[in-house]
Protein backbone atom coordinates (compact mmCIF):
# COMPACT_ATOMS: atom_id res chain seq x y z
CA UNK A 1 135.15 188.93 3.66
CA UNK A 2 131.30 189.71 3.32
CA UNK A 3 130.85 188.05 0.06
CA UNK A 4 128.95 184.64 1.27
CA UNK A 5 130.11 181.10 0.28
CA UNK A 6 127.24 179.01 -0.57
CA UNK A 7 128.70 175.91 0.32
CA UNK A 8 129.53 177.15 3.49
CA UNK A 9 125.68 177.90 3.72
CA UNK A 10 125.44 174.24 3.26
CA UNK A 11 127.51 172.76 5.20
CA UNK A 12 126.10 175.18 8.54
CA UNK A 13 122.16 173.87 7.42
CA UNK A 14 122.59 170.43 7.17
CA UNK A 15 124.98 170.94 10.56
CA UNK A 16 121.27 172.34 12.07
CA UNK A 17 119.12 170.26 10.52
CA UNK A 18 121.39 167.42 12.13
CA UNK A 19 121.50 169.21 15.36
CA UNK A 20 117.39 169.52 14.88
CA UNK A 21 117.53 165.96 13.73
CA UNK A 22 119.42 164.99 16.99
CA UNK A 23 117.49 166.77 19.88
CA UNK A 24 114.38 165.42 18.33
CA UNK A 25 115.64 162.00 17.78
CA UNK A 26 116.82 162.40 21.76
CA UNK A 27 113.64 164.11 22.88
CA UNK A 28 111.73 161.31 21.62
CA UNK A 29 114.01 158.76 23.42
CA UNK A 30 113.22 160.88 26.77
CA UNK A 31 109.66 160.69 25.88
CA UNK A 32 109.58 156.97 25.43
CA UNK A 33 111.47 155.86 28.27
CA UNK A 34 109.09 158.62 30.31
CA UNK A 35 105.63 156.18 29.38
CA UNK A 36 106.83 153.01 30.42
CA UNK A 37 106.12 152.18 34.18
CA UNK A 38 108.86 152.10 36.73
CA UNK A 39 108.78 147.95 38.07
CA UNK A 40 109.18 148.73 41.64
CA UNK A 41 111.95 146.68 43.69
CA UNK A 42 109.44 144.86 46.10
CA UNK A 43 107.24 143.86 43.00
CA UNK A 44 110.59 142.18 41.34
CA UNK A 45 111.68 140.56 44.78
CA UNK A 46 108.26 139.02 45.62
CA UNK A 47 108.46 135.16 46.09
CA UNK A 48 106.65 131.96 44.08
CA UNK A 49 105.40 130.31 47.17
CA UNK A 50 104.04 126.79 46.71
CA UNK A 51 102.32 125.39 49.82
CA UNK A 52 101.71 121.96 50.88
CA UNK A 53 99.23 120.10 53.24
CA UNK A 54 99.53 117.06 54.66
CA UNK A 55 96.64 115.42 56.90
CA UNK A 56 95.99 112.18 58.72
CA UNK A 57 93.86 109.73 56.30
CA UNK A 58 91.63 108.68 59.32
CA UNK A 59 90.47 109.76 62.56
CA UNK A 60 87.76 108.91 64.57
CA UNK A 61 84.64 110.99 64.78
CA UNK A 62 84.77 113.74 67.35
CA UNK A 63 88.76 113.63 67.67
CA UNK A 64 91.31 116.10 66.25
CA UNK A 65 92.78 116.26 63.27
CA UNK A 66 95.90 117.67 62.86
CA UNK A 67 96.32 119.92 59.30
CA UNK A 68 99.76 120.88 58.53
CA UNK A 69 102.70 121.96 55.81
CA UNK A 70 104.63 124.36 54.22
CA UNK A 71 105.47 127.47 52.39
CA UNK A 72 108.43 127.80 50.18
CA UNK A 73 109.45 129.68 47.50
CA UNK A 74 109.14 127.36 44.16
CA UNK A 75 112.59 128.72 42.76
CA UNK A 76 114.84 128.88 45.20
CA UNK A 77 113.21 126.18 47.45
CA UNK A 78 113.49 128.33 50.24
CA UNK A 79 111.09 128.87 53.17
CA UNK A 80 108.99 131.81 53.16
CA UNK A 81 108.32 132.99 56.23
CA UNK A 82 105.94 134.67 58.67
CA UNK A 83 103.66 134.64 55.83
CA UNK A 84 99.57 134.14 56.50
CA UNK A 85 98.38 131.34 55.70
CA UNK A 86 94.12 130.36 55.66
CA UNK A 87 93.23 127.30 56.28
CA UNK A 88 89.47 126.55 54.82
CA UNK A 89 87.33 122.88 55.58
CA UNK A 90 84.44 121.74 53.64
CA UNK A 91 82.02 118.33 54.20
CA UNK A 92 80.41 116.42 51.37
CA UNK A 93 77.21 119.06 50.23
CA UNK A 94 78.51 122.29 51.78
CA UNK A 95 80.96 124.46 50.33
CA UNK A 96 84.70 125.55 51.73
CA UNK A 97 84.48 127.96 55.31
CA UNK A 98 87.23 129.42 57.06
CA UNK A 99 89.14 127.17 59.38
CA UNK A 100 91.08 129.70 61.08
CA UNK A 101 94.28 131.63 59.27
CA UNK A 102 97.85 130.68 61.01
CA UNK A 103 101.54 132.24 59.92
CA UNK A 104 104.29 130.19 59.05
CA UNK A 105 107.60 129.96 61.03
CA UNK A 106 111.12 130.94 60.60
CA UNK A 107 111.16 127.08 58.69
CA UNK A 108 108.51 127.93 56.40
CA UNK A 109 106.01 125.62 58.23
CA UNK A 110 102.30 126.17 59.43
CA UNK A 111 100.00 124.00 61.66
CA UNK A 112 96.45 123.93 62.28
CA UNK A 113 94.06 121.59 64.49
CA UNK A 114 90.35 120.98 63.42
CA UNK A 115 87.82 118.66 65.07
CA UNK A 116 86.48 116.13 62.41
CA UNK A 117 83.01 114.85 62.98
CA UNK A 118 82.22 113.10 59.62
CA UNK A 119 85.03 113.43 56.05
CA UNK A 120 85.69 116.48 55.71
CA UNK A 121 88.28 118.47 53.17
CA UNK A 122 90.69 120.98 53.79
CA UNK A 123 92.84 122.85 51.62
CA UNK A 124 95.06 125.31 52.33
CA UNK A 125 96.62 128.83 50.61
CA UNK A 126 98.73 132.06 51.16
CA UNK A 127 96.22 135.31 49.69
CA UNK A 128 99.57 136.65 48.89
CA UNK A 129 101.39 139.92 50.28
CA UNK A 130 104.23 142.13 50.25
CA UNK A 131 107.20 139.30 50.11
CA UNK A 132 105.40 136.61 48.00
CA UNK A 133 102.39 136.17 45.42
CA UNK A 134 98.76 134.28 46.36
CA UNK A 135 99.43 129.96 46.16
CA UNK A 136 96.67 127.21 46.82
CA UNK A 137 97.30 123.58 47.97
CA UNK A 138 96.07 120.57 46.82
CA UNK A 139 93.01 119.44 48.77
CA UNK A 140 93.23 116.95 51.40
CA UNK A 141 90.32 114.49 52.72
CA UNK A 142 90.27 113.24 56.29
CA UNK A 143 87.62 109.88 56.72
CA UNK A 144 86.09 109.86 60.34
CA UNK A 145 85.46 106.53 61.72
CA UNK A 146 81.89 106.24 63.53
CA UNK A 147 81.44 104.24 66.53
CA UNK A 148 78.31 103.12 68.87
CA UNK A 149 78.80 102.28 72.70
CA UNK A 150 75.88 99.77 74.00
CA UNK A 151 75.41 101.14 77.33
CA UNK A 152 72.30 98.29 78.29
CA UNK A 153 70.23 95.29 77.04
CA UNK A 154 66.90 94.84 78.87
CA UNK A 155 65.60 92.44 79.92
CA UNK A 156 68.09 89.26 79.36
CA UNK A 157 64.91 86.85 79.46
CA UNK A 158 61.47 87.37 77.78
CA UNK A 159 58.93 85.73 76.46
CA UNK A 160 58.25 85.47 72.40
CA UNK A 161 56.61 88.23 71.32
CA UNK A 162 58.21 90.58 74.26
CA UNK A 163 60.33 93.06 73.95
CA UNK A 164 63.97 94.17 74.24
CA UNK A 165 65.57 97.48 74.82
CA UNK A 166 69.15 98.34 73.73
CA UNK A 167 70.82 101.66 75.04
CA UNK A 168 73.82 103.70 74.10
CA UNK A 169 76.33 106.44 73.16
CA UNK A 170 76.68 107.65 69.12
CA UNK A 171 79.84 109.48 68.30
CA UNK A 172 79.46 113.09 67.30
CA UNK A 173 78.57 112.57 63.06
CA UNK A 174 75.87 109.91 63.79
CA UNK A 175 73.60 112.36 64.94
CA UNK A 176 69.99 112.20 63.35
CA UNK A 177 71.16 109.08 62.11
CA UNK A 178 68.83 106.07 62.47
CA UNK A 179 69.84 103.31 64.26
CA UNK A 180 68.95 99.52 63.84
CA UNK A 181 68.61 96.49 66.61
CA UNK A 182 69.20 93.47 64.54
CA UNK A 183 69.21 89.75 65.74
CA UNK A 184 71.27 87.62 64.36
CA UNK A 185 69.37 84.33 62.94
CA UNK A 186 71.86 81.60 62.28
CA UNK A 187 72.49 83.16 58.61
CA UNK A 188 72.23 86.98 58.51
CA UNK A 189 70.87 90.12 60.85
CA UNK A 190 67.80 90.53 60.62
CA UNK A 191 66.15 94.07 62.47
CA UNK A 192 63.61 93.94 64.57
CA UNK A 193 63.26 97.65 65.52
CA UNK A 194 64.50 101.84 64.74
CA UNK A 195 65.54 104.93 66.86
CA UNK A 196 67.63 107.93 66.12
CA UNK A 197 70.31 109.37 67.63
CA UNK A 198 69.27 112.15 69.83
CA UNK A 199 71.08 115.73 69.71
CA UNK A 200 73.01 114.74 72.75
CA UNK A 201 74.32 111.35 71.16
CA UNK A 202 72.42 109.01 72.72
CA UNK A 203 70.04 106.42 71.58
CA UNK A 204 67.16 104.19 72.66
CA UNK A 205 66.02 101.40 70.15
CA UNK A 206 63.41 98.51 71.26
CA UNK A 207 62.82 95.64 68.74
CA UNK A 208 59.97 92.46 69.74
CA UNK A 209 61.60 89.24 69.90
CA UNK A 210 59.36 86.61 68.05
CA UNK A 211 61.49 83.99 67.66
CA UNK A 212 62.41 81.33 70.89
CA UNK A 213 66.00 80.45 71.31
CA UNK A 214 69.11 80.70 73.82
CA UNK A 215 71.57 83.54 73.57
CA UNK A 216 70.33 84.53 70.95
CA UNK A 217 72.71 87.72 69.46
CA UNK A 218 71.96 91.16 69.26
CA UNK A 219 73.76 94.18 67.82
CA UNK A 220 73.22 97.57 67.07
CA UNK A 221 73.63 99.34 63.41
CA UNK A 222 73.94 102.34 61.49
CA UNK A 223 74.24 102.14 57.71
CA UNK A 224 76.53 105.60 56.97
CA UNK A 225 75.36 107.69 54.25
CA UNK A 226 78.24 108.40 51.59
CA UNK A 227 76.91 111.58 50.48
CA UNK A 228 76.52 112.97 53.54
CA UNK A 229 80.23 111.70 54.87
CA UNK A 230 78.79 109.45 57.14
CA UNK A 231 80.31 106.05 57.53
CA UNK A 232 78.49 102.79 58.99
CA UNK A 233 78.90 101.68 62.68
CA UNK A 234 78.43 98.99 64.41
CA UNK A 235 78.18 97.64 68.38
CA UNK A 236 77.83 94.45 69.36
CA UNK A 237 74.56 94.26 72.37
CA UNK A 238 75.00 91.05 74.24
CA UNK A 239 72.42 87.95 73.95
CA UNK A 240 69.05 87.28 75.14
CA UNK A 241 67.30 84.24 75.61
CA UNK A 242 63.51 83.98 74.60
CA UNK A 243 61.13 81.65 76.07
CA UNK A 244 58.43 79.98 73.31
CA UNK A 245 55.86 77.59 74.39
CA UNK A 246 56.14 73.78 73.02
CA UNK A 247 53.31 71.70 72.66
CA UNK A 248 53.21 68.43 74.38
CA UNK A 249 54.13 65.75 71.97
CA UNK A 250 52.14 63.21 73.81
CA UNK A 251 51.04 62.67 77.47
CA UNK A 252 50.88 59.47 79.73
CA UNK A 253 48.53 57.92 82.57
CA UNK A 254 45.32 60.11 81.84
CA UNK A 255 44.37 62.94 79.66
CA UNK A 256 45.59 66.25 80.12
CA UNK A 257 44.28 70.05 79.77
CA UNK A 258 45.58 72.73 78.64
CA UNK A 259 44.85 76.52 77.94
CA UNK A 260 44.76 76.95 74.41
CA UNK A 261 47.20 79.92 74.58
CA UNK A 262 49.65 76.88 74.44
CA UNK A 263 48.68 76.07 71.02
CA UNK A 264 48.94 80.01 69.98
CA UNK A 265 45.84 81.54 71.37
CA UNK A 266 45.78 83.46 74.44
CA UNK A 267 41.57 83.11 74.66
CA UNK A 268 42.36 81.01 78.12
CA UNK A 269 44.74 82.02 81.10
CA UNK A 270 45.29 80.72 84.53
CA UNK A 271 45.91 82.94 87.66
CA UNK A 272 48.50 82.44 90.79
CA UNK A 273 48.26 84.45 93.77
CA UNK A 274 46.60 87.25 91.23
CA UNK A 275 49.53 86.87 88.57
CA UNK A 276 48.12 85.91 85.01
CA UNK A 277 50.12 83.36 83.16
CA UNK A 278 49.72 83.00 79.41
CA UNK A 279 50.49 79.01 78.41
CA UNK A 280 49.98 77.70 81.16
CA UNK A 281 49.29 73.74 81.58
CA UNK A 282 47.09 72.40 84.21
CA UNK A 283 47.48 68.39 85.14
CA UNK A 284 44.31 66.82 86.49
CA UNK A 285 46.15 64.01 88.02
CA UNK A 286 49.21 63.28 90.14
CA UNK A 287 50.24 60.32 87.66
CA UNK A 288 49.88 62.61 84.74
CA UNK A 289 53.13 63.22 82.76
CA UNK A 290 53.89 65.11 80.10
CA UNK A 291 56.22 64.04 76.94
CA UNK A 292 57.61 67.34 74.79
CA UNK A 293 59.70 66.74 72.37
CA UNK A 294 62.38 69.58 71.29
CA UNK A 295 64.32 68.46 68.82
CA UNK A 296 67.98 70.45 70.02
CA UNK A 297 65.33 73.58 69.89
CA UNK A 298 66.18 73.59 73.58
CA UNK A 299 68.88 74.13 76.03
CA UNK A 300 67.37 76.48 79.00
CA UNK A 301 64.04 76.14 80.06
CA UNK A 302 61.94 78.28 82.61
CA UNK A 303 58.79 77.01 84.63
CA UNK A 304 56.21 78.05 87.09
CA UNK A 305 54.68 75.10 89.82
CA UNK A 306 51.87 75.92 91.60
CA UNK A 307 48.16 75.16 93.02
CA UNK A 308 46.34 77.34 90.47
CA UNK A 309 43.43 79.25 92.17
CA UNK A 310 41.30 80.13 89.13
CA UNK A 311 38.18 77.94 88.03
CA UNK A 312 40.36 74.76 87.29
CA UNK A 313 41.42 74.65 91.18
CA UNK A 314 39.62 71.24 91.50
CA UNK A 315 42.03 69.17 93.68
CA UNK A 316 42.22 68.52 96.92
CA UNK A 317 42.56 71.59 99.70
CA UNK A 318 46.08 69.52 100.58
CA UNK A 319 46.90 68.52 97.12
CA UNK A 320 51.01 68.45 96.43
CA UNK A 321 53.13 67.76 93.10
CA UNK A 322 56.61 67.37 91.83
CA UNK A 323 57.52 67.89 88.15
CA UNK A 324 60.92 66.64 86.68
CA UNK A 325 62.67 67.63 83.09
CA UNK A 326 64.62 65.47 80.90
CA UNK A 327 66.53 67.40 78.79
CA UNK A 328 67.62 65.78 75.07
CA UNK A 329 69.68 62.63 75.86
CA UNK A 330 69.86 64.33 80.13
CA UNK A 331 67.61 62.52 81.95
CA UNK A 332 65.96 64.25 85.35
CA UNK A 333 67.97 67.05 84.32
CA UNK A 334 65.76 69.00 87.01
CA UNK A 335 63.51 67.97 89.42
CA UNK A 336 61.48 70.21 91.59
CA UNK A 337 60.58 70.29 95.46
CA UNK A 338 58.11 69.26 96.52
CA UNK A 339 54.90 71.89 95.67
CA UNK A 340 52.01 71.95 98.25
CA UNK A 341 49.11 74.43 98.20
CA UNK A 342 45.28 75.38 98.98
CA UNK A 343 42.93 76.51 95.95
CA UNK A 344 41.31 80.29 96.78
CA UNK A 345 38.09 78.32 94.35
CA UNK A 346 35.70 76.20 97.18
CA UNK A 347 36.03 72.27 96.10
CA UNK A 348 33.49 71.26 93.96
């Protein structure tokens, strides 16, 4: 039949506008899912690593430190492994350097060794790769211990106002440091000379001894410097004794000279067999005797007998002596042979 049916018309256009309706309604679906990004598979299966470092508190300077821990994954709390892992080290007023860069093992863990010379940081962290994303540790301080060796004290005896040198090995973060010789005085140290610590860890420090006494104690000192990681050090460097001249509290029999270097001047010395002694006391008479009074001051005492041959040589060409030393509440604590001699000065 060729006559048309208009709501047949109708029913056919609204069937194509639908269709139209449809493929562009699809087409646009296409087109959408087409812009977003593909996540790709490896992306998806990467891990959350969380590493951990764990490192001795304290170690002495110059030892090894040993830097370790572990990589896991944060959800599953398994190891990740065969990952790289960089190890990085700082020390107070530098900033963080490469250490050296390990992997972990089938367990997850790493291990590194680093020699620690003063405190010194480390921290730890996986840059990230194929099978996990980038993690950071905490950081971790190691404290190195400093130490001095006293290798030598010389000389054991001087006089007061002489000097005493004290030797010895630094460890490795004292060098440049300065290093004190302090005496101790019956209530704190006191110094009584400086050095540094060479390149090659050693040191050489002289200080004067002013004070008399026995055994008296000496050590050796280095104050640290916090800010530079340092930490102090001490040594302990033996005992001296130091020889000071008393004055005679009185004398007996006849009157006595003395040099006046005795009293604390050196203007006056006398001379044996060419050897110039400061202090020295010269008895005009074989009954002379001296009375010194030292007060617990005194425990050791050193002396020199002889026939002096400087101007003062005035006795006999066959003149002899003894001398004898009380000591506190010791009497004739010492007594000398007898001393026999000939003046180099012609008799007057």
């Amino acid at each position: 039949m060729s006559a048309t049916n208009p709501a047949g018309r109708t029913h056919r256009s609204t069937l194509r506008r639908r269709g139209i309706v449809a493929t562009v309604a699809l087409g646009l679906t296409v087109g959408l899912a087409a812009a977003v990004p593909a996540i790709p598979a490896d992306a998806a299966a990467k891990a959350k690593a969380k590493i951990t470092i764990t490192a001795p508190a304290t170690v002495a300077s110059g030892s090894l430190a040993k830097i370790s821990g572990t990589v896991k994954d944060s959800s599953t709390k398994k190891p990740v492994k065969r990952v790289k892992v960089k190890v990085q080290q700082r020390t107070p007023g530098t900033g963080w350097k490469t250490l050296r860069t390990v992997k972990t093992s089938a367990t997850g863990k790493w291990v590194a060794t680093a020699m620690v010379a003063k405190h010194t940081d480390f921290q730890a962290s996986v840059t990230g790769g194929k099978h996990v994303r980038p993690s950071i540790s905490k950081v971790k301080t190691v404290s190195a211990t400093q130490s001095l060796t006293v290798t030598s004290t010389v000389p054991r005896m001087l006089d007061a106002g002489g000097s005493v040198t004290v030797t010895g090995v630094a460890s490795p973060g004292l060098v440049g440091t300065v290093v004190t010789l302090q005496q101790w005085s019956g209530r704190n140290w006191a110094g009584v000379g400086t050095a540094s610590v060479l390149p090659n860890r050693t040191f050489s420090v002289a200080g004067v001894m002013t004070t008399p006494g026995s055994n008296l104690s000496l050590r050796v000192f280095v104050n640290g410097a916090a800010k530079m990681g340092v930490a102090p050090a001490e040594a302990a460097a033996g005992s001296v004794n130091v020889y000071g001249w008393f004055s005679p509290s009185y004398s007996l029999n006849s009157p006595v000279k003395w040099d006046s270097s005795s009293l604390g001047s050196q203007n006056e010395t006398v001379v044996v067999q060419g050897t110039r002694y400061f202090g020295a006391i010269v008895l005009d008479s074989a009954r002379e005797r001296l009375v010194y009074r030292t007060d617990g001051k005194c425990d050791q005492f050193r002396a020199t007998l002889a026939v002096v041959d400087t101007k003062w040589g005035t006795a006999s060409p066959y003149d002899q002596f003894t001398a004898q030393i009380d000591l506190d509440s010791k009497m004739n604590a010492w007594q000398s042979p007898v001393v026999a001699g000939r003046t180099n000065v012609p008799m007057a």
